[in-house]
N, C-alpha and C. Protein backbone atom coordinates (compact mmCIF):
# COMPACT_ATOMS: atom_id res chain seq x y z
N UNK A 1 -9.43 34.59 -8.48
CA UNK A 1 -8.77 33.32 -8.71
C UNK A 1 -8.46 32.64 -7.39
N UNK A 2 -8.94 31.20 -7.06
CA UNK A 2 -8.20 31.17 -6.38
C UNK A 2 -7.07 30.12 -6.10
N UNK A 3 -6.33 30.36 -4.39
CA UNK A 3 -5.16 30.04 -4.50
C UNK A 3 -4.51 29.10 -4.73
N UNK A 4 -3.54 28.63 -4.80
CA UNK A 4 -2.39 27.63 -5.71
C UNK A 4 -1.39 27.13 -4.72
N UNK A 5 -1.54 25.83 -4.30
CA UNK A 5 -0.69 25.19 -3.46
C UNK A 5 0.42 24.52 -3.82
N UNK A 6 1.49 24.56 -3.85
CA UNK A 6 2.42 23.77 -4.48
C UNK A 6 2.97 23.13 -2.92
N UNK A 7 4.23 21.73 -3.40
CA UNK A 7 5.09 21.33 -2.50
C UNK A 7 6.41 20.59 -2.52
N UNK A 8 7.03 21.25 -1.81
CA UNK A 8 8.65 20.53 -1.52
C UNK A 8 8.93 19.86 -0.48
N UNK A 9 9.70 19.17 -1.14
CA UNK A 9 10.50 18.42 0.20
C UNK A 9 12.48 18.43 -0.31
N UNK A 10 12.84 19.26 -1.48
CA UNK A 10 14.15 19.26 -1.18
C UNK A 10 14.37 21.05 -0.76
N UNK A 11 13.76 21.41 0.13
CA UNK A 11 14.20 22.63 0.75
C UNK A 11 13.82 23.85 0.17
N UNK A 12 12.77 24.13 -0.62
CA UNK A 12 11.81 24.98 -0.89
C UNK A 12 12.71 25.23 -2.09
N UNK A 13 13.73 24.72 -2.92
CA UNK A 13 13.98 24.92 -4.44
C UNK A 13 13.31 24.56 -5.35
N UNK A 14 12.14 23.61 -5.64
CA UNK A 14 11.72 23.28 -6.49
C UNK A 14 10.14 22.97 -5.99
N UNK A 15 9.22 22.72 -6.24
CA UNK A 15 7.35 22.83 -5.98
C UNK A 15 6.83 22.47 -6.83
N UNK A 16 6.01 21.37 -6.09
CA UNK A 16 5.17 20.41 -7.33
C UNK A 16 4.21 20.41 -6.83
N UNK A 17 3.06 20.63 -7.93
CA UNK A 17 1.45 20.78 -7.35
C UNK A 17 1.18 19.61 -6.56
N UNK A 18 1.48 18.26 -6.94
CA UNK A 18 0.95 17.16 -6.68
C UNK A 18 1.48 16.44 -5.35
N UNK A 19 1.06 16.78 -4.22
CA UNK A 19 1.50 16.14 -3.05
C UNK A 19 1.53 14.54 -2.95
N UNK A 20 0.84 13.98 -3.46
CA UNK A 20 0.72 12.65 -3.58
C UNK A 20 2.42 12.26 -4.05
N UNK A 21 2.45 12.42 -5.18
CA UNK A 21 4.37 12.20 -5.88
C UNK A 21 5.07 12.42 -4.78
N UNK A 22 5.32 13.40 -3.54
CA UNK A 22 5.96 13.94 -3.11
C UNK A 22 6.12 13.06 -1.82
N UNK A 23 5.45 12.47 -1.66
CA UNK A 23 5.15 11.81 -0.52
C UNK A 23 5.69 10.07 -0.97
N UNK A 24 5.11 9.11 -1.40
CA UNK A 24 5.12 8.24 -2.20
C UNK A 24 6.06 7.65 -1.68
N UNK A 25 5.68 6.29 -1.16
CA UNK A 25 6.86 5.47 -0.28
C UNK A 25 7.71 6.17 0.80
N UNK A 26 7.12 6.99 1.43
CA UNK A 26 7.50 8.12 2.70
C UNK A 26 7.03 7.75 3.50
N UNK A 27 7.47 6.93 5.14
CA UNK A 27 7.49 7.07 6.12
C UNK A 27 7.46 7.37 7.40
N UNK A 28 7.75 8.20 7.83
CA UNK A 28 7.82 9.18 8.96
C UNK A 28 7.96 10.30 8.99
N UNK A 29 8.60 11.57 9.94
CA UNK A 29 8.36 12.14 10.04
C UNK A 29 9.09 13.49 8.86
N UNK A 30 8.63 14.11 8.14
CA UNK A 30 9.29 14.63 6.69
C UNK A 30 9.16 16.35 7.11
N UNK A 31 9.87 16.79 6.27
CA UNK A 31 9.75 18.18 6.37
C UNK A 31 9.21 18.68 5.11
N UNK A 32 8.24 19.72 5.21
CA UNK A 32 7.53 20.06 3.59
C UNK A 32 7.37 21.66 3.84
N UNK A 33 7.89 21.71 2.75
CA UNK A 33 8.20 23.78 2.29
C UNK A 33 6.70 23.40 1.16
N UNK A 34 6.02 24.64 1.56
CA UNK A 34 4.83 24.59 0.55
C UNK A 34 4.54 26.71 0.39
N UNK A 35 4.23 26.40 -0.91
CA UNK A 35 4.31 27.78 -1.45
C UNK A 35 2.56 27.96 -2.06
N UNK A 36 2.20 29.36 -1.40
CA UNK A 36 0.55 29.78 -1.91
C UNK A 36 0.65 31.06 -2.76
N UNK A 37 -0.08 30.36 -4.36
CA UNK A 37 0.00 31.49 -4.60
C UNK A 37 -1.10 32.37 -4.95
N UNK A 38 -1.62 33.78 -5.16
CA UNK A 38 -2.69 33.48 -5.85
C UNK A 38 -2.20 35.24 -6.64
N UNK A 39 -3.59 35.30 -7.20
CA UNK A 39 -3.22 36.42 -8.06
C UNK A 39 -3.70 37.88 -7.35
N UNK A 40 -2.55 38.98 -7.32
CA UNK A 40 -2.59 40.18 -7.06
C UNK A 40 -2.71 40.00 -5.69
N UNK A 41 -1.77 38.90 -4.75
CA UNK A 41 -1.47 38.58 -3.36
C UNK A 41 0.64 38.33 -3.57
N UNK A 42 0.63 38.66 -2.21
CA UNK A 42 2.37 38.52 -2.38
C UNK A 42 2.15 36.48 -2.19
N UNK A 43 3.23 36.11 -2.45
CA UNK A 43 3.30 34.69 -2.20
C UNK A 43 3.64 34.32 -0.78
N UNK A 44 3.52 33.15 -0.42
CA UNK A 44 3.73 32.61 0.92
C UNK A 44 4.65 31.60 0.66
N UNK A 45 5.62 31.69 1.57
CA UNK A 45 6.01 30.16 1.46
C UNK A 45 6.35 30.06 2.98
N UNK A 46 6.74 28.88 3.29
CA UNK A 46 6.45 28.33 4.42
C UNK A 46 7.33 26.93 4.75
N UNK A 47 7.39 26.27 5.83
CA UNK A 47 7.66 25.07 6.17
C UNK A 47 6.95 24.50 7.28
N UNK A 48 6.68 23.10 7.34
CA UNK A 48 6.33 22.21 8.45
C UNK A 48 7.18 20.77 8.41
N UNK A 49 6.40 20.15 9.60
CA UNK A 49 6.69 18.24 9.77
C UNK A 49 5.74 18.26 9.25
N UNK A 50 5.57 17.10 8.71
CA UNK A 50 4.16 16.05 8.70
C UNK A 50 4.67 14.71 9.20
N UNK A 51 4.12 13.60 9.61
CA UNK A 51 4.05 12.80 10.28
C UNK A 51 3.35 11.19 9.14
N UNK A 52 3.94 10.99 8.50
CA UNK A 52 3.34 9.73 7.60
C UNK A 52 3.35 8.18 8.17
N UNK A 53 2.56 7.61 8.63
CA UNK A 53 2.08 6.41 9.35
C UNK A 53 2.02 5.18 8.74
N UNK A 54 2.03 4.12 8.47
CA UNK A 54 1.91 3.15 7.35
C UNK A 54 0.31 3.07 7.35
N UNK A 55 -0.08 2.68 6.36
CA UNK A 55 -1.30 1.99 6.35
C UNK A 55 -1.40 0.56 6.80
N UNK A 56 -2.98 0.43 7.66
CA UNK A 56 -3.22 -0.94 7.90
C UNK A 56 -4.32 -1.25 6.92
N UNK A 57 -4.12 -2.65 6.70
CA UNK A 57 -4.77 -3.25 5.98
C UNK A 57 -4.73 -4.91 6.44
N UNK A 58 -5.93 -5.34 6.29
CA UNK A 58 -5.99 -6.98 7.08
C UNK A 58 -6.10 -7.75 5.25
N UNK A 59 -5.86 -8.86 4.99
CA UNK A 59 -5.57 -9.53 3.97
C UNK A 59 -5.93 -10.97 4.09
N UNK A 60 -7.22 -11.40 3.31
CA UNK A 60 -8.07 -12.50 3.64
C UNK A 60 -7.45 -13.63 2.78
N UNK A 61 -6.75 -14.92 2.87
CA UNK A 61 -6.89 -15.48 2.08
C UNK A 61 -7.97 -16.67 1.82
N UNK A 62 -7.97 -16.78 0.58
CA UNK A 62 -8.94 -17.69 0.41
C UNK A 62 -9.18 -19.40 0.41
N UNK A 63 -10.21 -19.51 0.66
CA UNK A 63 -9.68 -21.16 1.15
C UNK A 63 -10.42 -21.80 -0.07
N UNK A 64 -9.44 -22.48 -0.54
CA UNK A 64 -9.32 -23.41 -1.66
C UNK A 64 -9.52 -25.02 -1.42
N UNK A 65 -10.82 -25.56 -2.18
CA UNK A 65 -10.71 -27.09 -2.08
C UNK A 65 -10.66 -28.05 -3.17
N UNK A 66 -9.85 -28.82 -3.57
CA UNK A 66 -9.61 -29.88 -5.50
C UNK A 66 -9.51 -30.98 -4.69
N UNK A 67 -9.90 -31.92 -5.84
CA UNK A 67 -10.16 -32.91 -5.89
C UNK A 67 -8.58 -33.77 -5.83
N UNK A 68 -8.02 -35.10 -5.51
CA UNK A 68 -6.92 -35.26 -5.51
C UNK A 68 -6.65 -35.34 -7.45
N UNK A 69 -5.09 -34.37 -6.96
CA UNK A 69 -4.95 -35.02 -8.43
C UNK A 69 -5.06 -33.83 -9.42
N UNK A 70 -5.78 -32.51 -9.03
CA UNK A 70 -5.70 -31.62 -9.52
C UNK A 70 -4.90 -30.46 -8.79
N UNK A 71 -4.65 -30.03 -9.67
CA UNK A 71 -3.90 -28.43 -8.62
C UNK A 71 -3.76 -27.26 -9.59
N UNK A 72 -4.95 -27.10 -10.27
CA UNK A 72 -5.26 -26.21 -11.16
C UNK A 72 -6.06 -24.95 -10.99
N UNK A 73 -5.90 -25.05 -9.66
CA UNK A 73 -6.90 -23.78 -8.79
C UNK A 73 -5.50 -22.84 -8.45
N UNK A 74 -5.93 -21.66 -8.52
CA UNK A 74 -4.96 -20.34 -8.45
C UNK A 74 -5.61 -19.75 -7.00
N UNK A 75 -4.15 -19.28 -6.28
CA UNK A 75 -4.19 -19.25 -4.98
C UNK A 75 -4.65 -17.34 -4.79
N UNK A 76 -5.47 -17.29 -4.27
CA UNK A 76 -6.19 -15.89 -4.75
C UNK A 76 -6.51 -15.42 -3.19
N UNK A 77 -6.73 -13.77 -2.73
CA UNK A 77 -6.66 -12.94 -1.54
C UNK A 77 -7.26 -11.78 -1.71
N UNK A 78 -7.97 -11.28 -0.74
CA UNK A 78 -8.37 -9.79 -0.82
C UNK A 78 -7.95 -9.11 0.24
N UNK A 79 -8.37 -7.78 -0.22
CA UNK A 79 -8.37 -6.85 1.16
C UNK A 79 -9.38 -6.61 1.64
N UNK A 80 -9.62 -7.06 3.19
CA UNK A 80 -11.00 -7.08 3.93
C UNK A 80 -11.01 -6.49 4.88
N UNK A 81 -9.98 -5.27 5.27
CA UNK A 81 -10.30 -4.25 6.02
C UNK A 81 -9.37 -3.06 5.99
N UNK A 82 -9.84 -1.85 5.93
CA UNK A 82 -8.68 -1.20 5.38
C UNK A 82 -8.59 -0.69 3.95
N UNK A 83 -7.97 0.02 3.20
CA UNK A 83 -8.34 0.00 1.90
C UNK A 83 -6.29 0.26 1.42
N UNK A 84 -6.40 0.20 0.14
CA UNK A 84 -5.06 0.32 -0.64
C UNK A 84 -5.27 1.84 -1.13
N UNK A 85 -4.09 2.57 -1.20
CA UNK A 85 -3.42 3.60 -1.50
C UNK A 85 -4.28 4.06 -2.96
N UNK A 86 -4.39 4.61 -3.59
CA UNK A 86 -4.53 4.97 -5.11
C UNK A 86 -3.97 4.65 -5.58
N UNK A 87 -4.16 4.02 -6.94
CA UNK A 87 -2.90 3.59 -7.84
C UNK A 87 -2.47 2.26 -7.49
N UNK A 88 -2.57 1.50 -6.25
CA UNK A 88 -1.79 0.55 -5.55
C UNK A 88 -2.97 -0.85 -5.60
N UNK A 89 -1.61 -1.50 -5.99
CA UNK A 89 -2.90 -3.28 -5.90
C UNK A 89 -2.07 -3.90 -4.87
N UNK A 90 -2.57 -5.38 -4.72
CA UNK A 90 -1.84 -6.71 -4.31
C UNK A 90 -0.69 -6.66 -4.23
N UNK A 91 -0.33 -6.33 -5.82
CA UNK A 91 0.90 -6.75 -6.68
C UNK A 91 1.60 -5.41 -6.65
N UNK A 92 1.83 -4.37 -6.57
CA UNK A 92 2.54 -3.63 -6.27
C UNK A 92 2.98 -3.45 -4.99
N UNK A 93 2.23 -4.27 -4.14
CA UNK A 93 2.60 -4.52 -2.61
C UNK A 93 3.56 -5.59 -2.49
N UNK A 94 4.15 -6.45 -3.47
CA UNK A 94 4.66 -7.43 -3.61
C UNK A 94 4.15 -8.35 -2.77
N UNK A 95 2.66 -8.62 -2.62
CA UNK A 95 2.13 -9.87 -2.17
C UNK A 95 1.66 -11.42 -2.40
N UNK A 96 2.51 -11.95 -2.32
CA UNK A 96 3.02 -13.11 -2.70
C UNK A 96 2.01 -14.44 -1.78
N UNK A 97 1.51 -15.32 -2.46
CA UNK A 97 0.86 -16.30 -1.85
C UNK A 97 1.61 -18.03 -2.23
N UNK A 98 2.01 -18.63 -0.79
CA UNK A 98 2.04 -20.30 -0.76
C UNK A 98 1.37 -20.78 -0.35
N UNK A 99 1.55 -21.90 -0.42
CA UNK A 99 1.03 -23.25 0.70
C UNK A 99 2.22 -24.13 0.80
N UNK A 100 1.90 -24.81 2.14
CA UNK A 100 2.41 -26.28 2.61
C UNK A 100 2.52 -27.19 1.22
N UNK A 101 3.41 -27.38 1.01
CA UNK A 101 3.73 -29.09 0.11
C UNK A 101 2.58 -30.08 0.56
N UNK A 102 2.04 -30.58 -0.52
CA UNK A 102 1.64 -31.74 0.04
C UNK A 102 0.23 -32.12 -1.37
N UNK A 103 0.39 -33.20 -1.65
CA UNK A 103 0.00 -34.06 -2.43
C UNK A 103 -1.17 -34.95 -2.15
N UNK A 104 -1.32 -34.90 -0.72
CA UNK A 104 -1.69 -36.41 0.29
C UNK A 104 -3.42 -35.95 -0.15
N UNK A 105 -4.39 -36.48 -0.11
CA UNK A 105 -5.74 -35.75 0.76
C UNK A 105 -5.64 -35.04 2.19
N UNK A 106 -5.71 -33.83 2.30
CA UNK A 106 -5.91 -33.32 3.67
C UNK A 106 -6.36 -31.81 3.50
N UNK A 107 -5.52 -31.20 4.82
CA UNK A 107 -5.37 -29.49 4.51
C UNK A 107 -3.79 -28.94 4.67
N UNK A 108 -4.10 -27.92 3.87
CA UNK A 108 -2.56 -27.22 3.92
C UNK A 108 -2.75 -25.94 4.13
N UNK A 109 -2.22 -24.96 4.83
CA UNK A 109 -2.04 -23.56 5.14
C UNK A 109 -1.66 -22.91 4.00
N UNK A 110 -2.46 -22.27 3.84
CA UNK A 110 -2.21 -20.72 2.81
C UNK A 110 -1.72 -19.59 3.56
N UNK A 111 -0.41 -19.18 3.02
CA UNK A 111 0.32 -18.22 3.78
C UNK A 111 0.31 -17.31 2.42
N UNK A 112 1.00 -15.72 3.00
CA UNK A 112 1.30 -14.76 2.20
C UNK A 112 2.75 -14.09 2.87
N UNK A 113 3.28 -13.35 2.27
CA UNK A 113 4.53 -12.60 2.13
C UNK A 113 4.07 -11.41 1.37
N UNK A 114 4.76 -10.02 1.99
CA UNK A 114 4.81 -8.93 0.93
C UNK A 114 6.20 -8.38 0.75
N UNK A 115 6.35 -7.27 0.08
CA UNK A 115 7.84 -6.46 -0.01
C UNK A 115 7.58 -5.17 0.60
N UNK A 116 6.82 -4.27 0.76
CA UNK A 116 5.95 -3.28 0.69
C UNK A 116 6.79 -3.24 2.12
N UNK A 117 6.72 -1.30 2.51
CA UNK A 117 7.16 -1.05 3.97
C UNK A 117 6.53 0.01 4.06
N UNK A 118 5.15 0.27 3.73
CA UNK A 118 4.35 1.21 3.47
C UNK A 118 3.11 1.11 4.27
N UNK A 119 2.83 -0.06 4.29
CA UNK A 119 1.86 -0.94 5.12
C UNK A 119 1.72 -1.63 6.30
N UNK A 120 1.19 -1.66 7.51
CA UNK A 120 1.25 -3.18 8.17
C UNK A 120 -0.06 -3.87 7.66
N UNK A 121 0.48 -5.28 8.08
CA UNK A 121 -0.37 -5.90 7.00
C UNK A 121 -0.45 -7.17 8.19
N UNK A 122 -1.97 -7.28 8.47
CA UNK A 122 -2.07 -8.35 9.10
C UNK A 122 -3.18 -9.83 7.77
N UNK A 123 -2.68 -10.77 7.68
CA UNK A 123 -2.79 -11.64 7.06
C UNK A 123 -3.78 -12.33 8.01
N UNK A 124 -5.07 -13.01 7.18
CA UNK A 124 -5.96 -14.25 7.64
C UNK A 124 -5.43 -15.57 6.83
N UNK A 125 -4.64 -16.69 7.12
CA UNK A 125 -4.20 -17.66 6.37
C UNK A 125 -5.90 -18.25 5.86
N UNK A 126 -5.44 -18.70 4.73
CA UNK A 126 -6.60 -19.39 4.21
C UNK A 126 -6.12 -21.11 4.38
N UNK A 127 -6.82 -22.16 3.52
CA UNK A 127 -6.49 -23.01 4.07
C UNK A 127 -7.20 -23.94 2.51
N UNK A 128 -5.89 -24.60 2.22
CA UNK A 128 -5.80 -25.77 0.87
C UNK A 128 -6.38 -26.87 0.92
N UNK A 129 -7.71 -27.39 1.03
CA UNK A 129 -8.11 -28.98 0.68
C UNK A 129 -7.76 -29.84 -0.26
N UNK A 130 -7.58 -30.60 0.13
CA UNK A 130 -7.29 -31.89 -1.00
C UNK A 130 -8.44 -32.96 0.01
């Protein structure tokens, strides 16, 4: 059989197979008790640091052009370098897209905002035609 990794992080009382959960909106530098088990072996348990880094990710927005008079186009972004977490979109990053006011014919800056402290996140503004 083989062996069986479990992991903690409240001080080797409790061990969950799934390191991913354990980690999850974690930061810096953590301490993790991890226990091996396998069959007809004594068990191990153990402690370390690990060291958790944010992810980078660059964030393209898109450049949008309407006709005056419409504003029925949805302000839309990808990720163009870098990749997202498992499980994780846009929108669980709380990434939020505006623009500049403005009504006139011209251009307006497409900006973004996130909530996320998991990430650095460098943004390409896109840019609104009228």
């Amino acid at each position: 059989m083989e062996p069986t990794i479990k992991y903690s992080r409240n001080g080797g009382q409790t061990f969950n197979q799934s390191s991913a959960e354990l980690f999850k909106n974690v930061i810096g530098e953590v301490e993790v008790w991890f226990k091996i088990t396998a069959t007809n072996h004594i068990d191990i348990i153990d402690k370390g640091i690990i060291s958790i880094s944010k992810r980078n990710i660059t964030i393209t927005i898109d450049d949008i052009t309407v006709k005056y008079m419409d504003n029925s186009k949805t302000l839309t972004c990808s990720v163009t370098s870098g990749s997202l977490a498992d499980g994780e979109t846009l929108k669980t990053l709380g990434v939020t897209l505006s623009r500049e006011q403005g009504i006139d014919p011209g251009e307006y800056k497409i900006t973004a905002t996130h909530t996320t402290t998991n990430y650095s996140i460098t943004y390409v503004n896109g840019k609104y035609t009228i």
